[in-house]
C-alpha atoms as a PDB file:
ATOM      1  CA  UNK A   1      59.385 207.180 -30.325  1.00  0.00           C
ATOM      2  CA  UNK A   2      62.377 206.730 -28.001  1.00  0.00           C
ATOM      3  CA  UNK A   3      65.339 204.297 -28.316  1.00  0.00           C
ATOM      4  CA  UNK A   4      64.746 202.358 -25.204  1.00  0.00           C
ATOM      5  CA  UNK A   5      67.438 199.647 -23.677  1.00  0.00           C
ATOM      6  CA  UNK A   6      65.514 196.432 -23.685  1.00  0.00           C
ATOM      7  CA  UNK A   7      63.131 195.810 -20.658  1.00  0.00           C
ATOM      8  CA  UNK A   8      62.964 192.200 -21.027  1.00  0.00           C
ATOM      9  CA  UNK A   9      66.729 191.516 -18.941  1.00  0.00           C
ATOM     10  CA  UNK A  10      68.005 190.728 -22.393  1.00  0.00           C
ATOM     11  CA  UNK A  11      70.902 192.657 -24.184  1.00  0.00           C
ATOM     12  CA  UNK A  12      71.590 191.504 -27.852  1.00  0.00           C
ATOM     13  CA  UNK A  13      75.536 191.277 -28.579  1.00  0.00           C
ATOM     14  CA  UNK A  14      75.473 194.822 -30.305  1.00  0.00           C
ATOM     15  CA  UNK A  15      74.260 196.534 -26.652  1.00  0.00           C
ATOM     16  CA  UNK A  16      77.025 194.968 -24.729  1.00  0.00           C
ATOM     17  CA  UNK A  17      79.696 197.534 -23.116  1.00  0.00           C
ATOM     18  CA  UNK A  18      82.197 194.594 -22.107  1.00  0.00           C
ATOM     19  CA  UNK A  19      83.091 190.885 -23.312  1.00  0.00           C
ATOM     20  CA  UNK A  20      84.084 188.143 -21.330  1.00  0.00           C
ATOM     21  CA  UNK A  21      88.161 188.179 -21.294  1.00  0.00           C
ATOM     22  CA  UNK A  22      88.345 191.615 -21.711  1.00  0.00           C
ATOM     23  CA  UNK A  23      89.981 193.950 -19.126  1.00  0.00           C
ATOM     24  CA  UNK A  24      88.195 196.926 -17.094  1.00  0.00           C
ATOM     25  CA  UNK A  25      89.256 199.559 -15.069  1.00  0.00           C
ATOM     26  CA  UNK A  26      87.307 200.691 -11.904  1.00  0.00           C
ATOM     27  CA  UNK A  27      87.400 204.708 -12.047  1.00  0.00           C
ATOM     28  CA  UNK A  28      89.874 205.905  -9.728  1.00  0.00           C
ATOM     29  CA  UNK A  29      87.411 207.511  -7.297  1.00  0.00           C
ATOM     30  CA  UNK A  30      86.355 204.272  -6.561  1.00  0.00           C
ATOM     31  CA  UNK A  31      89.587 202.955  -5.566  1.00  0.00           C
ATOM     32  CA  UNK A  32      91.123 205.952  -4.206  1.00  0.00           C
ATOM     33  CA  UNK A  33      95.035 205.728  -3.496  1.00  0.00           C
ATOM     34  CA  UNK A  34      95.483 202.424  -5.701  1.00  0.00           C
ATOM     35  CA  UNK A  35      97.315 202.363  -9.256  1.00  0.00           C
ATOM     36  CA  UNK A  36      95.445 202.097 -12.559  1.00  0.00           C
ATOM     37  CA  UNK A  37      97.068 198.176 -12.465  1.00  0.00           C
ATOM     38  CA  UNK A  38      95.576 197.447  -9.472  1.00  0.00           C
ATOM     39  CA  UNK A  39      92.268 198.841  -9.908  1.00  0.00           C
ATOM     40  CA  UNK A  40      92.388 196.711 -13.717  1.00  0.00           C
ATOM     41  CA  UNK A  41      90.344 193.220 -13.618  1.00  0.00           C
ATOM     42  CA  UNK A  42      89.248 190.787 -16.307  1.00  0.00           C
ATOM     43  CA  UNK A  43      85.555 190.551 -16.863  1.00  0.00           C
ATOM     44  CA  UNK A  44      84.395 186.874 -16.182  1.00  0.00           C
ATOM     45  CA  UNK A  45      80.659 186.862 -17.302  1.00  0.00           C
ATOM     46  CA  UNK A  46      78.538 189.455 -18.881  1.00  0.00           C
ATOM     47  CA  UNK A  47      74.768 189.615 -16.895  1.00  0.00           C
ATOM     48  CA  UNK A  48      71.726 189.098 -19.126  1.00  0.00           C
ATOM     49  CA  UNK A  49      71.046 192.427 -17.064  1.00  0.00           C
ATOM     50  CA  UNK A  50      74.153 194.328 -18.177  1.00  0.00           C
ATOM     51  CA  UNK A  51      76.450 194.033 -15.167  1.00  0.00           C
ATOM     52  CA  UNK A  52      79.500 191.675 -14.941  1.00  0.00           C
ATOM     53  CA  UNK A  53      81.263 189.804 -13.043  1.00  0.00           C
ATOM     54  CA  UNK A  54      84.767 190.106 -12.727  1.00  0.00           C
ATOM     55  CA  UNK A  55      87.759 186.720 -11.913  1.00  0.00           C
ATOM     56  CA  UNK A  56      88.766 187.552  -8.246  1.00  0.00           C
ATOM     57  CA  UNK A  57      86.526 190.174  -7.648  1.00  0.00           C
ATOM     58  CA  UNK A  58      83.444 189.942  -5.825  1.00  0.00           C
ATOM     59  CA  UNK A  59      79.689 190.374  -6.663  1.00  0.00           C
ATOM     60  CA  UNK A  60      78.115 192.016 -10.063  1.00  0.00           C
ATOM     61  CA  UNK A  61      79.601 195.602 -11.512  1.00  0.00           C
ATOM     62  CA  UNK A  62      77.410 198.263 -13.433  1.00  0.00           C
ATOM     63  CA  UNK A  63      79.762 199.693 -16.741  1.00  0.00           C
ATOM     64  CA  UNK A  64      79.239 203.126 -14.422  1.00  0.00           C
ATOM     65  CA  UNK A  65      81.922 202.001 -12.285  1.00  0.00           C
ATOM     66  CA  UNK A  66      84.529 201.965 -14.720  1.00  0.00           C
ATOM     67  CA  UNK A  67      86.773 203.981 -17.142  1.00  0.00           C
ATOM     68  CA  UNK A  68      85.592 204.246 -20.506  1.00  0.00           C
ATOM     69  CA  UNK A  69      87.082 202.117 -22.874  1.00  0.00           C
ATOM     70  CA  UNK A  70      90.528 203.969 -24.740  1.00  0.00           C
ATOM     71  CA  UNK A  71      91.117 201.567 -27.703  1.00  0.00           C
ATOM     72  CA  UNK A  72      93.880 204.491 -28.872  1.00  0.00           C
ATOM     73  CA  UNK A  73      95.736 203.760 -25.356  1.00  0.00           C
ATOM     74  CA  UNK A  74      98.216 201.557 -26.477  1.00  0.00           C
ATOM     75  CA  UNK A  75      98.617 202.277 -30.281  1.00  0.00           C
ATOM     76  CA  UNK A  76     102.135 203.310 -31.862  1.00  0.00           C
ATOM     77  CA  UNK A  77     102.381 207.058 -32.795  1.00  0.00           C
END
């Protein structure tokens, strides 16, 4: 009846919010009093369970923590 996220702890590659390589911003009120550069990592692995890891950051990271994705940010007007 409901579109449900998948129970099983596996996401097919259509559910998936980030990518390995790809770079993510932790929202600012997480990181109060640091600059959008410094609160910007590269995602390392993507979780069966939906979190990531991120290179030179510690422990796993729900896609709640971060700015959504702007694909328009750096486009030519």
């Amino acid at each position: 009846m409901f579109n449900k996220k998948p129970t099983t702890g596996q996401l097919n590659g259509s559910d998936l919010w980030a990518r390995p390589g790809m770079h993510v911003t932790f929202r600012a009120e997480i990181m109060p009093g640091k600059d959008r550069e410094e609160r910007t990592y590269r995602v390392d692995e993507v979780l069966s369970n939906g979190r990531v890891t991120l290179h030179n950051f510690p422990d796993e990271h729900l896609e709640g923590e971060f700015e959504p994705m702007n694909f328009k940010r750096n486009t030519v007007k």
